[in-house]
Protein backbone atom coordinates (compact mmCIF):
# COMPACT_ATOMS: atom_id res chain seq x y z
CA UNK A 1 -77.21 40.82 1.91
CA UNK A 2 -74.62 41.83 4.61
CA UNK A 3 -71.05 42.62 4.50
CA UNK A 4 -68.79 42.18 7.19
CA UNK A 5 -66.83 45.30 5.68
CA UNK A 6 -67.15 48.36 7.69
CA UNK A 7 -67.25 52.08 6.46
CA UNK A 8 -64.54 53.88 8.23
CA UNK A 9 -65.79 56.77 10.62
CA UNK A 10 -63.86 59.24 8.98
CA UNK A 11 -61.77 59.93 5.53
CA UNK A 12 -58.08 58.97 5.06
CA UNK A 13 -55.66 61.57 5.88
CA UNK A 14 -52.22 61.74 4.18
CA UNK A 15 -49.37 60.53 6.26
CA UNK A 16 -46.31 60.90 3.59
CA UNK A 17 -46.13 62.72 -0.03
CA UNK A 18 -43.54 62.44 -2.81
CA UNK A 19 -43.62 64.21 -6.10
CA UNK A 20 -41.89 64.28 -9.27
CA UNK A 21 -41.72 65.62 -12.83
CA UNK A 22 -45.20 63.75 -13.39
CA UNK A 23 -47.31 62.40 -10.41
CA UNK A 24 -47.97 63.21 -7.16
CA UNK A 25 -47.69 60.30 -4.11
CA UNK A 26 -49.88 60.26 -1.19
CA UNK A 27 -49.85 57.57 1.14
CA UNK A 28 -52.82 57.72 3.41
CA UNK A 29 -53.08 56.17 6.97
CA UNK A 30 -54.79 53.79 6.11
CA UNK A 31 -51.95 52.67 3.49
CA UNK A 32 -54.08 52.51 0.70
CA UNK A 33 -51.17 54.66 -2.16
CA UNK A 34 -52.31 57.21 -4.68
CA UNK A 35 -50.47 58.71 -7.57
CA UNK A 36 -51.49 61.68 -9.65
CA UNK A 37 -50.23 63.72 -12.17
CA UNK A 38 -48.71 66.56 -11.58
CA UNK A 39 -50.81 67.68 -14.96
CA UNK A 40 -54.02 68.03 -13.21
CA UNK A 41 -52.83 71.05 -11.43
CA UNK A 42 -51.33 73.68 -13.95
CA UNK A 43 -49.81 75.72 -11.41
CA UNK A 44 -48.05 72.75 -10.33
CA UNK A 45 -47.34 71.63 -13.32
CA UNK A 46 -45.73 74.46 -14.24
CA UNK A 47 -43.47 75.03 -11.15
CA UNK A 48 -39.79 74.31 -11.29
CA UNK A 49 -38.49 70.84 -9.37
CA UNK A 50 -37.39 73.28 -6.62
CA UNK A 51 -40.62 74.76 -6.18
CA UNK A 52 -42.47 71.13 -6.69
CA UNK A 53 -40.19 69.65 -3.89
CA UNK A 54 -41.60 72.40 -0.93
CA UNK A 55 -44.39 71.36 0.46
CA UNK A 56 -46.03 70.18 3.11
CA UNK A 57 -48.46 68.14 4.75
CA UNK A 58 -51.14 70.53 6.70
CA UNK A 59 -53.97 70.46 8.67
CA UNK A 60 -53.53 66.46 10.36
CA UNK A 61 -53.23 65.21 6.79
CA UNK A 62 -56.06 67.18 5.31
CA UNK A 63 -54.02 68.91 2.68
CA UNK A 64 -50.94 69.65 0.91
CA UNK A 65 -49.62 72.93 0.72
CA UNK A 66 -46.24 74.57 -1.49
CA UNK A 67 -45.48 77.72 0.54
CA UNK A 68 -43.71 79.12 -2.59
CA UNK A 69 -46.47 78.78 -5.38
CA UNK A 70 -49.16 79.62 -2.51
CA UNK A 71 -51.46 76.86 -3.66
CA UNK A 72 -52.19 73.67 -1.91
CA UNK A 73 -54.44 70.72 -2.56
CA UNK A 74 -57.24 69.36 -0.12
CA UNK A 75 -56.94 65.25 0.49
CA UNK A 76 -59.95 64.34 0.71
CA UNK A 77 -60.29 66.15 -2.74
CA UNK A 78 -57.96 63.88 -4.68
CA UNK A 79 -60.16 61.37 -3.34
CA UNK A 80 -63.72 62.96 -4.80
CA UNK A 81 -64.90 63.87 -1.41
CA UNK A 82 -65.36 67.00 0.42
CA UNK A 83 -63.23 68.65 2.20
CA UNK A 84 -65.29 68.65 6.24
């Protein structure tokens, strides 16, 4: 059996990011949405809206980084897969 899907060459990258009291948005370029909570990430968790609110998108979309808690998360890791 064939499928006339085909695996894209590369993973998604983040294009946009909003967060909140309780999930984290990333829209990828390929527009596929994902929302997490905040909860998975204690440090972010526990940051004030202020802090939460900093960030910004690094590396060509390969991450997410908050200047003022130091931390960051890696894309492709939301999505299960390493970080290349």
């Amino acid at each position: 059996m064939s499928s006339s899907i085909k695996a894209p060459d590369r993973h998604p990258t983040a294009v946009s990011a909003d967060i909140d009291s309780e999930r984290l948005h990333v829209t990828f370029v390929d527009g596929r949405d994902l929302y997490v909570p905040v909860a998975w990430f204690g440090w972010l968790n526990d940051a004030t809206e202020e802090q939460k609110a900093d960030f910004e998108i690094i590396e060509g979309g390969e991450g997410i980084w908050w200047d003022q808690l130091e931390d960051g998360v890696s894309v492709p890791g939301l999505l299960g897969l390493p970080h290349t």
